[in-house]
C-alpha atoms as a PDB file:
ATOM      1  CA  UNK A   1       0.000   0.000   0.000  1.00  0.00           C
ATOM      2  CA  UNK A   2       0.884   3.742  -1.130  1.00  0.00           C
ATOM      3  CA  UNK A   3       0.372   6.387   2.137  1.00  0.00           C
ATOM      4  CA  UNK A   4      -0.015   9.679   1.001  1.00  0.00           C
ATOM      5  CA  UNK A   5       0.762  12.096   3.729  1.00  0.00           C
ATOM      6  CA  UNK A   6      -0.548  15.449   3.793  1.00  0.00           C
ATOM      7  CA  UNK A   7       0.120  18.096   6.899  1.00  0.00           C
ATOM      8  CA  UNK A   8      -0.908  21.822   7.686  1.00  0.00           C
ATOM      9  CA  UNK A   9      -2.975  22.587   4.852  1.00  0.00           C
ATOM     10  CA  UNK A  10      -4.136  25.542   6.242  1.00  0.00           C
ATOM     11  CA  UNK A  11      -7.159  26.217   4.143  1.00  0.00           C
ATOM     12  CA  UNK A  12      -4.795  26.444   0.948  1.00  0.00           C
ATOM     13  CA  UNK A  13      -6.959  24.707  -1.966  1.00  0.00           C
ATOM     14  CA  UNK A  14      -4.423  25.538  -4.472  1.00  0.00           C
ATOM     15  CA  UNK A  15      -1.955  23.805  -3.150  1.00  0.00           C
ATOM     16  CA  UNK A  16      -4.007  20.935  -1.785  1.00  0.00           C
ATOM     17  CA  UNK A  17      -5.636  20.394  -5.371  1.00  0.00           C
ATOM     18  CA  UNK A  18      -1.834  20.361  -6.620  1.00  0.00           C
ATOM     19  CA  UNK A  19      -0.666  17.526  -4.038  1.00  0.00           C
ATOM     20  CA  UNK A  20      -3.636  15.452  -4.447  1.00  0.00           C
ATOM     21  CA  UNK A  21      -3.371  15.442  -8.387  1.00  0.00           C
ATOM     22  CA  UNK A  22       0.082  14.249  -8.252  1.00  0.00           C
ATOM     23  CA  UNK A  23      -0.882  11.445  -5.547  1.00  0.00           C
ATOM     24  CA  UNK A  24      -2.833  10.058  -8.037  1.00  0.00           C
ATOM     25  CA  UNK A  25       0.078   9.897 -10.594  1.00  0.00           C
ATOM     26  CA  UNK A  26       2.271   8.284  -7.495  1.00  0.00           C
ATOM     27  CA  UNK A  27      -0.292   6.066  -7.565  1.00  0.00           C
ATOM     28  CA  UNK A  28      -1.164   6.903  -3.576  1.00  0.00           C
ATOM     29  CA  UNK A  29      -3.945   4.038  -2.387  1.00  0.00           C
ATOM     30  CA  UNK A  30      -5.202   6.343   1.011  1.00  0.00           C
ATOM     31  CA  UNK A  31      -4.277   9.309   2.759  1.00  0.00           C
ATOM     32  CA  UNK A  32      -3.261  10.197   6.391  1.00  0.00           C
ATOM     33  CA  UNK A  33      -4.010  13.959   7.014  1.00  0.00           C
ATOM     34  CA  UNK A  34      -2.034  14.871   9.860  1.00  0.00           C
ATOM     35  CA  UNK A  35      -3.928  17.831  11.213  1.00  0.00           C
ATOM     36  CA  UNK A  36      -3.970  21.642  10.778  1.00  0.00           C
ATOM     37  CA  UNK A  37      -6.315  21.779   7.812  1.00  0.00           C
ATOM     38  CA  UNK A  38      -7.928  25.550   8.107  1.00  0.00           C
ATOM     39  CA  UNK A  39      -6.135  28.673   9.613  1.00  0.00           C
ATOM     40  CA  UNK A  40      -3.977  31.312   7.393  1.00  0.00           C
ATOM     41  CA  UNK A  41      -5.706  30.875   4.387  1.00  0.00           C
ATOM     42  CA  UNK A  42      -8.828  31.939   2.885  1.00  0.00           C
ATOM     43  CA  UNK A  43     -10.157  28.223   1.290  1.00  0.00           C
ATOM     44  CA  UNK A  44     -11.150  26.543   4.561  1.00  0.00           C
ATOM     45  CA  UNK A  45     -14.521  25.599   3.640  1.00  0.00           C
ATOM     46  CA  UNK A  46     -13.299  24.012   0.376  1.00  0.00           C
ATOM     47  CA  UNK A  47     -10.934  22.336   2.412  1.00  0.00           C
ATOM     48  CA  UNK A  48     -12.489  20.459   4.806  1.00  0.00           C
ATOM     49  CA  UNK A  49     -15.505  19.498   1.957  1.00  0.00           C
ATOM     50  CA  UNK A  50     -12.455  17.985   0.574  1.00  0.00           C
ATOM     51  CA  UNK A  51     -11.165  16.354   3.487  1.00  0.00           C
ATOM     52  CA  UNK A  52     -14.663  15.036   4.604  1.00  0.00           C
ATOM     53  CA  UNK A  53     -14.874  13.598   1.194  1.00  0.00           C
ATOM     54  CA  UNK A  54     -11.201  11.844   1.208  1.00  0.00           C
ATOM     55  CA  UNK A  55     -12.666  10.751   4.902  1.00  0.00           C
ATOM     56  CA  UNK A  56     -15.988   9.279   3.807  1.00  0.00           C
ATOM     57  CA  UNK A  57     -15.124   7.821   0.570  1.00  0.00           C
ATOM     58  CA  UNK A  58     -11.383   6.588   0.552  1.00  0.00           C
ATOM     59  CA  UNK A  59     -11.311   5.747   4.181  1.00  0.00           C
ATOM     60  CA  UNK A  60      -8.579   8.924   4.674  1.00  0.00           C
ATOM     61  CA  UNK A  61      -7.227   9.090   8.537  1.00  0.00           C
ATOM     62  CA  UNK A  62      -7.778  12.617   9.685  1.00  0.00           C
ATOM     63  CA  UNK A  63      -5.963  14.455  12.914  1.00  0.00           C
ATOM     64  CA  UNK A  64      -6.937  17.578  14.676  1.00  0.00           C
ATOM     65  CA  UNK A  65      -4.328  20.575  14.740  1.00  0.00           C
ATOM     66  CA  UNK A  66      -3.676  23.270  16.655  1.00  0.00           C
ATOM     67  CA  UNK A  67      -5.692  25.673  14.275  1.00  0.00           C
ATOM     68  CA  UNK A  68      -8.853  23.275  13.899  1.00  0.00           C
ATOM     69  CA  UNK A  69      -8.748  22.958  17.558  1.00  0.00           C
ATOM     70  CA  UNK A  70      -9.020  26.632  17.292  1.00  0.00           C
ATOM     71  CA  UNK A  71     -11.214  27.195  14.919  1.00  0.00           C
ATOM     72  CA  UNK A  72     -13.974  25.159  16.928  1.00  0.00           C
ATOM     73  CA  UNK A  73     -14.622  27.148  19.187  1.00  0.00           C
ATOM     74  CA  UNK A  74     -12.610  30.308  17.995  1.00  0.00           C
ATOM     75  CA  UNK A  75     -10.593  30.164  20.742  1.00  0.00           C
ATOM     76  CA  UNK A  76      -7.221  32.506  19.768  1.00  0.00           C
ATOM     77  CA  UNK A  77      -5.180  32.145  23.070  1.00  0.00           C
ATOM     78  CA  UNK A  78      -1.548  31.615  22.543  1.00  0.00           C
ATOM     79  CA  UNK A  79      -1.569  32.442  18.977  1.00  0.00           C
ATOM     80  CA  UNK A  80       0.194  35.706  17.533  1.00  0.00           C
ATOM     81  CA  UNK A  81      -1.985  38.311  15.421  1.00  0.00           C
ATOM     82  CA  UNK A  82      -1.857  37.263  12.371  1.00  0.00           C
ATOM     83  CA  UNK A  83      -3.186  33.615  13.419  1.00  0.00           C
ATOM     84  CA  UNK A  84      -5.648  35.324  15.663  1.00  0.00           C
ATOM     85  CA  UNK A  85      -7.480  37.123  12.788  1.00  0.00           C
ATOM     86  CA  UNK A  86      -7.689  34.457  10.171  1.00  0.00           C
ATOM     87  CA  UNK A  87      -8.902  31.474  13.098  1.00  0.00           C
ATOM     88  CA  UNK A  88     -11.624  34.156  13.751  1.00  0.00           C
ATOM     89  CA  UNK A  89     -12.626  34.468  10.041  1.00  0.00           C
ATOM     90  CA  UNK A  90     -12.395  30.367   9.886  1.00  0.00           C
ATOM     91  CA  UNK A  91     -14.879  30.564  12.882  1.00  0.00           C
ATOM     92  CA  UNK A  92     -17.299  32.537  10.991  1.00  0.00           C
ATOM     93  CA  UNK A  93     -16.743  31.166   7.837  1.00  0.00           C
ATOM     94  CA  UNK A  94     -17.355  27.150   8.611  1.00  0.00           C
ATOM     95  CA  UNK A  95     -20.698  25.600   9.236  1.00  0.00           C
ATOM     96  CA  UNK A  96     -22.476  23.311  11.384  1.00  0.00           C
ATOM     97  CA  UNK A  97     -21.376  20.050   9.413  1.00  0.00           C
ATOM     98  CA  UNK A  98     -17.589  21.227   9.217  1.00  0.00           C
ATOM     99  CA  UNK A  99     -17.172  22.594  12.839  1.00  0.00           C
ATOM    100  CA  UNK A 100     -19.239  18.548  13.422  1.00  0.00           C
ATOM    101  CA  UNK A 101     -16.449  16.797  11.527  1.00  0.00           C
ATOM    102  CA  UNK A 102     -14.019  19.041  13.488  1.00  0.00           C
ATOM    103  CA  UNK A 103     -15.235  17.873  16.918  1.00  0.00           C
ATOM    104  CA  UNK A 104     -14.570  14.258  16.012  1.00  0.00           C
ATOM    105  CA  UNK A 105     -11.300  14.598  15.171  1.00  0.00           C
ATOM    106  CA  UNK A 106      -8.270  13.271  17.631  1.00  0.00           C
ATOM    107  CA  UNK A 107      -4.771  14.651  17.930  1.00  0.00           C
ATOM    108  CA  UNK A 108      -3.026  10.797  17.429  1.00  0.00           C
ATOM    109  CA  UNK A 109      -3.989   7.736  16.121  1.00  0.00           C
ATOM    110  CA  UNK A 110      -1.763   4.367  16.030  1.00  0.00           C
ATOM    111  CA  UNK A 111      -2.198   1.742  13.267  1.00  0.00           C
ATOM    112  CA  UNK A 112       0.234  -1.143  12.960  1.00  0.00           C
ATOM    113  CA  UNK A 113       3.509  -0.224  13.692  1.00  0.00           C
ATOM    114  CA  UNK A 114       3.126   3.432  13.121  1.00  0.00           C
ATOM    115  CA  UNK A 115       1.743   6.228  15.276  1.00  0.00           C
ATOM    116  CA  UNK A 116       0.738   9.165  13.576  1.00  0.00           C
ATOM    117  CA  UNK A 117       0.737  12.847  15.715  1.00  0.00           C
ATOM    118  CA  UNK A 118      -0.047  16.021  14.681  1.00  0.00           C
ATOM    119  CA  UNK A 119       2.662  17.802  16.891  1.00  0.00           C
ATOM    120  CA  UNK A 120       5.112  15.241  18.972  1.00  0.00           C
ATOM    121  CA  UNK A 121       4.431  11.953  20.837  1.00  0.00           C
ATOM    122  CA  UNK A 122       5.336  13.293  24.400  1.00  0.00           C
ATOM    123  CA  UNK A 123       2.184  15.173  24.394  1.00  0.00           C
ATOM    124  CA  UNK A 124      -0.198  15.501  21.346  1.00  0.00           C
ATOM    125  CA  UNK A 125      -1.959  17.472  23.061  1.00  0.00           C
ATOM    126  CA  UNK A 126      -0.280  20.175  24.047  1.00  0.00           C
ATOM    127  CA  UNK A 127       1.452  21.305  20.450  1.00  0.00           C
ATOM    128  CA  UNK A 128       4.761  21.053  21.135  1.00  0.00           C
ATOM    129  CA  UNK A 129       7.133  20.970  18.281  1.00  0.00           C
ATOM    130  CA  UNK A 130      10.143  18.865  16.980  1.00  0.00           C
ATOM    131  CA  UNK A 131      12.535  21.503  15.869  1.00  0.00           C
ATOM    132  CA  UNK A 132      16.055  19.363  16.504  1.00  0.00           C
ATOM    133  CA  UNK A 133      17.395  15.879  17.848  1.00  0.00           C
ATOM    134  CA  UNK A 134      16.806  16.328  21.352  1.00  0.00           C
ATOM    135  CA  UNK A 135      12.969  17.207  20.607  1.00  0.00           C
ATOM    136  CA  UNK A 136      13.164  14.274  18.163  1.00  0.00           C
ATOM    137  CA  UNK A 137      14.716  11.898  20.892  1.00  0.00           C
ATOM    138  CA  UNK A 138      12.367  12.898  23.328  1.00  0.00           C
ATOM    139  CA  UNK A 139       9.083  12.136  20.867  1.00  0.00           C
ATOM    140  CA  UNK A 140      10.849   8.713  19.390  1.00  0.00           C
ATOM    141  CA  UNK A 141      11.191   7.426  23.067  1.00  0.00           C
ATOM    142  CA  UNK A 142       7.468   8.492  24.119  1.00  0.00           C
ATOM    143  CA  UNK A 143       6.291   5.616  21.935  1.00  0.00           C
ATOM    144  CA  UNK A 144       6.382   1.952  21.209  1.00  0.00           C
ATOM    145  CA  UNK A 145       5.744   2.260  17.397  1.00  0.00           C
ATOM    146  CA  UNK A 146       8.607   2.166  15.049  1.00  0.00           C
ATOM    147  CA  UNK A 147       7.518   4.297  13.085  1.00  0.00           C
ATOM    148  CA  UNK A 148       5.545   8.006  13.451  1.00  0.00           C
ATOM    149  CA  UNK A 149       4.781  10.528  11.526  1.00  0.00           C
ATOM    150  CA  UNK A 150       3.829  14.160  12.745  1.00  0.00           C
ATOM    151  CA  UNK A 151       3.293  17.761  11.120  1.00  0.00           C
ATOM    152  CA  UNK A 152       2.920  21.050  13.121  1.00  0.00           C
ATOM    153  CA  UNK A 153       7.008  22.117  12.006  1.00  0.00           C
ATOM    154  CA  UNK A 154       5.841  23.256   8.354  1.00  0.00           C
ATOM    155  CA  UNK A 155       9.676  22.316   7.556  1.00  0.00           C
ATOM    156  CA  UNK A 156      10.374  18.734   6.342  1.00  0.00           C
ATOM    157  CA  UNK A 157      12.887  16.545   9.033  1.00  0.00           C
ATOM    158  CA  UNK A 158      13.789  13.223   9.397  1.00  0.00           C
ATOM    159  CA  UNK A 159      15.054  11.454  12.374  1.00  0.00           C
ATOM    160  CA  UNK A 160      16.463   7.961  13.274  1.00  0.00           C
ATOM    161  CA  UNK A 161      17.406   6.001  16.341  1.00  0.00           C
ATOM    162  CA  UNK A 162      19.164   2.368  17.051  1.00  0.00           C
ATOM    163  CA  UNK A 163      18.253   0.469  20.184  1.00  0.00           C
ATOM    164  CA  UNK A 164      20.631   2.050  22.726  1.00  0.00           C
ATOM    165  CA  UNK A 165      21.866   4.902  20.933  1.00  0.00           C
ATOM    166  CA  UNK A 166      20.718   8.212  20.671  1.00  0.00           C
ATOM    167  CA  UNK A 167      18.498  10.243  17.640  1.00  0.00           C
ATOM    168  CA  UNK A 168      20.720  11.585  14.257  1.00  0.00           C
ATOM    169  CA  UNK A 169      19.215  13.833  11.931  1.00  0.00           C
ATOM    170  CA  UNK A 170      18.901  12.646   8.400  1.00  0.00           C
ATOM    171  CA  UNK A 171      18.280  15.051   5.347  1.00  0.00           C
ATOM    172  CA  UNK A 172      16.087  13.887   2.731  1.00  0.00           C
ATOM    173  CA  UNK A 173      16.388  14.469  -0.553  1.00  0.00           C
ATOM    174  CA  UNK A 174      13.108  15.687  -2.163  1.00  0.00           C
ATOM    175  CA  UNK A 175      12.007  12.826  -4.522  1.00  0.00           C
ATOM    176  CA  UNK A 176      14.486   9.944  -3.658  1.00  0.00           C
ATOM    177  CA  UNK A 177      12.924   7.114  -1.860  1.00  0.00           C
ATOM    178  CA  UNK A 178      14.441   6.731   2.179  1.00  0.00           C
ATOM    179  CA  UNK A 179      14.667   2.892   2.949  1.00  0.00           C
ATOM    180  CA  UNK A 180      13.467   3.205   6.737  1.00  0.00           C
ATOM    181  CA  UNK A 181      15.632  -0.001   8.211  1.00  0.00           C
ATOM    182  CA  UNK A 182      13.938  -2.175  10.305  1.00  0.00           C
ATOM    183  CA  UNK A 183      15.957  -2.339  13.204  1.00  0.00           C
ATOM    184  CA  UNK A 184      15.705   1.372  14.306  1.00  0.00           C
ATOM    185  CA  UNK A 185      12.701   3.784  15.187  1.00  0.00           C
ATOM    186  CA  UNK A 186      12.170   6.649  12.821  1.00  0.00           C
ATOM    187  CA  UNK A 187      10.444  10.342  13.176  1.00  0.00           C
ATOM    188  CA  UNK A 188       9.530  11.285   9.574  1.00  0.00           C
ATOM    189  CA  UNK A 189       8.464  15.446  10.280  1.00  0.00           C
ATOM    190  CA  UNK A 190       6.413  16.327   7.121  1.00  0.00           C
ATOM    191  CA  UNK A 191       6.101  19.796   5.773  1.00  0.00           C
ATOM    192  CA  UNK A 192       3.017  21.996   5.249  1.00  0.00           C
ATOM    193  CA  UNK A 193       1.086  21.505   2.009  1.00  0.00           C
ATOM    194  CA  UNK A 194      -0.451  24.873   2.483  1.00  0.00           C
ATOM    195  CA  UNK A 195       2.270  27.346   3.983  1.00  0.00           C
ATOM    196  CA  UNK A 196       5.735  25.814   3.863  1.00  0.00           C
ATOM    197  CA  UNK A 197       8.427  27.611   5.818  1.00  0.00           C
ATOM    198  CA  UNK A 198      12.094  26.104   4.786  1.00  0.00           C
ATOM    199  CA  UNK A 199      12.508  28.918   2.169  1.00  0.00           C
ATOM    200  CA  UNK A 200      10.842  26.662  -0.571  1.00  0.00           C
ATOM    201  CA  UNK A 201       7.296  27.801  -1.790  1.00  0.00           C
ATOM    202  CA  UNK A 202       6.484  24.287  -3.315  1.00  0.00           C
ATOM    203  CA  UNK A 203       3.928  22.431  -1.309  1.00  0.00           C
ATOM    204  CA  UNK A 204       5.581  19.499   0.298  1.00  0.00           C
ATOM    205  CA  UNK A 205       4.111  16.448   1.185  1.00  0.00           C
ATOM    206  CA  UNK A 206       5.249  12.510   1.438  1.00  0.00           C
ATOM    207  CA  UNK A 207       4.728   8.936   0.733  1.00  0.00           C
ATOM    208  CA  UNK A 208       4.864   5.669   2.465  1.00  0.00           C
ATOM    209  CA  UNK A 209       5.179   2.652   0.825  1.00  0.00           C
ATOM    210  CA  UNK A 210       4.109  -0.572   3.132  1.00  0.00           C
ATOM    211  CA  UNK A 211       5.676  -3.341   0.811  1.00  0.00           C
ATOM    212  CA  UNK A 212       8.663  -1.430   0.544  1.00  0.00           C
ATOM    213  CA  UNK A 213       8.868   0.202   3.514  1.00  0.00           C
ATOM    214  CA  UNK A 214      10.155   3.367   2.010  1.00  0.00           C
ATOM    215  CA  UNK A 215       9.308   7.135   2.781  1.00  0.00           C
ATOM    216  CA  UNK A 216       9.785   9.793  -0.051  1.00  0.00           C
ATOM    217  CA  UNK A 217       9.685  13.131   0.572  1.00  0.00           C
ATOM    218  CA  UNK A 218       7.631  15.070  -2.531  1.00  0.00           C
ATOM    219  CA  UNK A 219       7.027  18.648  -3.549  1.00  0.00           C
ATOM    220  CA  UNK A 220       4.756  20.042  -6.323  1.00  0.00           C
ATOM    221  CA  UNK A 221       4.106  23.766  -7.220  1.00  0.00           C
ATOM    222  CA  UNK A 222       0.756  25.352  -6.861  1.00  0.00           C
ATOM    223  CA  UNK A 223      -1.193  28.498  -8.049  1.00  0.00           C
ATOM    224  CA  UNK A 224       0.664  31.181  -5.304  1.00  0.00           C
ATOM    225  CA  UNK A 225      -0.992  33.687  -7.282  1.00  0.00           C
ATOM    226  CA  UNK A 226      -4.646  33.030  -6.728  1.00  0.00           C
ATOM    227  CA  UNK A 227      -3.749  31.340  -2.887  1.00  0.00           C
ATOM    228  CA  UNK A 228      -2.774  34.398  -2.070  1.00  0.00           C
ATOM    229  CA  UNK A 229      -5.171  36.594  -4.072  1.00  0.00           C
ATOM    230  CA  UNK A 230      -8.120  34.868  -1.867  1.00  0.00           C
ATOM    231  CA  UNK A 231      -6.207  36.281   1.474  1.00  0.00           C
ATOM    232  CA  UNK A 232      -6.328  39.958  -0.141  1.00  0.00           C
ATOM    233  CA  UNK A 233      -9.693  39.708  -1.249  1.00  0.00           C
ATOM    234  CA  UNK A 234     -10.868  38.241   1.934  1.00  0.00           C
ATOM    235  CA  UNK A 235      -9.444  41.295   4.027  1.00  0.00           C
ATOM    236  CA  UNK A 236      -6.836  38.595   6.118  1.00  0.00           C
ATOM    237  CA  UNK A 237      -3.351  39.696   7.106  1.00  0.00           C
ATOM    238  CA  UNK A 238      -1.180  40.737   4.044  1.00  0.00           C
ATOM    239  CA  UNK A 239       1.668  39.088   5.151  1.00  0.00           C
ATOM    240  CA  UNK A 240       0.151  35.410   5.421  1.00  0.00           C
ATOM    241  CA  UNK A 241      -0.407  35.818   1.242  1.00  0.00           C
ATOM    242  CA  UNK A 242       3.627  37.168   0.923  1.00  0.00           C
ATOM    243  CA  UNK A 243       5.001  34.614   3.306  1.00  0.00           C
ATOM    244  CA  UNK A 244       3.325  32.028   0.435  1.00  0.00           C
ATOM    245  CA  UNK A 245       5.548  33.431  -2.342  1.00  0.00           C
ATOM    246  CA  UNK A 246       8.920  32.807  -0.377  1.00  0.00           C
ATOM    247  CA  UNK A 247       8.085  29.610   1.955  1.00  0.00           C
ATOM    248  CA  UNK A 248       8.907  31.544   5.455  1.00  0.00           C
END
């Protein structure tokens, strides 16, 4: 089985649309959506429709984020300005069936031997993030799985760890499929789909083959243009269109 995996969408159609047309050409079989699918941009109703659809019909796991927990109840403590204002508009803008779907949504979920977290595995829910090794040791060692998969950075990491030996840092190589060895626990970090910030505007998203038991790292481009025309038009902070064109 092909795993697409698809993180922080952030109500980005564009660049959802773009991802899941070239899933189909990787041939992807189901999707794990690993939270964070509204907030910053100005497409979350289109998003979710889409999500609840990939949910009902293909059997697609979904996770709550940060910004969906938000956007439930429009609840904007903790977050800076900019967040503040467009989990407001999400608020407003959702209805009864999407803020529904929201509320059923958890933070984790473990299948097989793979757990799969928005934010880290010490703590799901508390959004903490896994910026570095030590953050990545600490998550790899708060589970029994081999294998998890988390979102919340918006920058694309991989980590590793042997039995008895401490995490390394691997760097993936957009495209190139990473064999992930059976004898050590991994920590594959996936980008954001909808607002990447490691300097590369490209949505990024991944793949995990079962049979192979390979993880490749993808990126496809996307229509910045209209993304961020929608965040103009819809009177949201400028700067959450702008940060779109450079991936910060």
């Amino acid at each position: 089985m092909r795993i697409g995996f698809l993180s922080d969408i952030h109500g980005n159609r564009e660049a959802l649309d773009a991802c899941l047309a070239q899933a189909e050409r990787q041939r992807v079989d189901r999707f794990v959506i690993l939270g964070d699918l509204v907030g910053y941009g100005a497409d979350p109703v289109y998003v979710l429709d889409k999500v609840m659809e990939l949910h009902e019909k293909q059997d697609a796991i979904v996770l709550l984020g940060n910004h969906d927990a938000a956007a439930i109840t429009g609840s904007i403590e903790g977050m800076n300005q900019y967040a503040r204002e467009a989990i407001l508009w999400t608020h407003d803008a959702l209805d009864t069936a999407q803020i529904g779907f929201l509320k059923t949504l958890k933070s984790s979920f473990e299948e097989d031997d793979r757990l799969y977290v928005h934010s880290d595995a010490t703590a799901p829910d508390q959004w903490r993030y896994v910026t570095d090794v030590a953050s990545a040791e600490r998550s790899l060692r708060a589970t029994l799985k081999r294998l998890t998969f988390c979102g919340h950075v918006h920058r694309p990491q991989l980590y590793h760890m042997a039995p008895m030996k401490p995490a390394v840092a691997f760097k993936p190589q957009t495209g190139t499929p990473i064999p992930l060895m059976g004898n050590r626990k991994w920590l594959a970090v996936q980008g954001a789909v909808g607002q990447p910030r490691d300097e590369n505007p490209a949505a990024s998203w991944g793949v995990f083959d079962t049979d192979q038991n390979e993880f490749t790292y993808l990126r496809v481009s996307y229509d910045i243009e209209s993304a961020a025309g929608k965040i103009h038009a819809a009177h949201l902070p400028q700067i959450l269109a702008a940060r779109l064109y450079i991936g910060r």
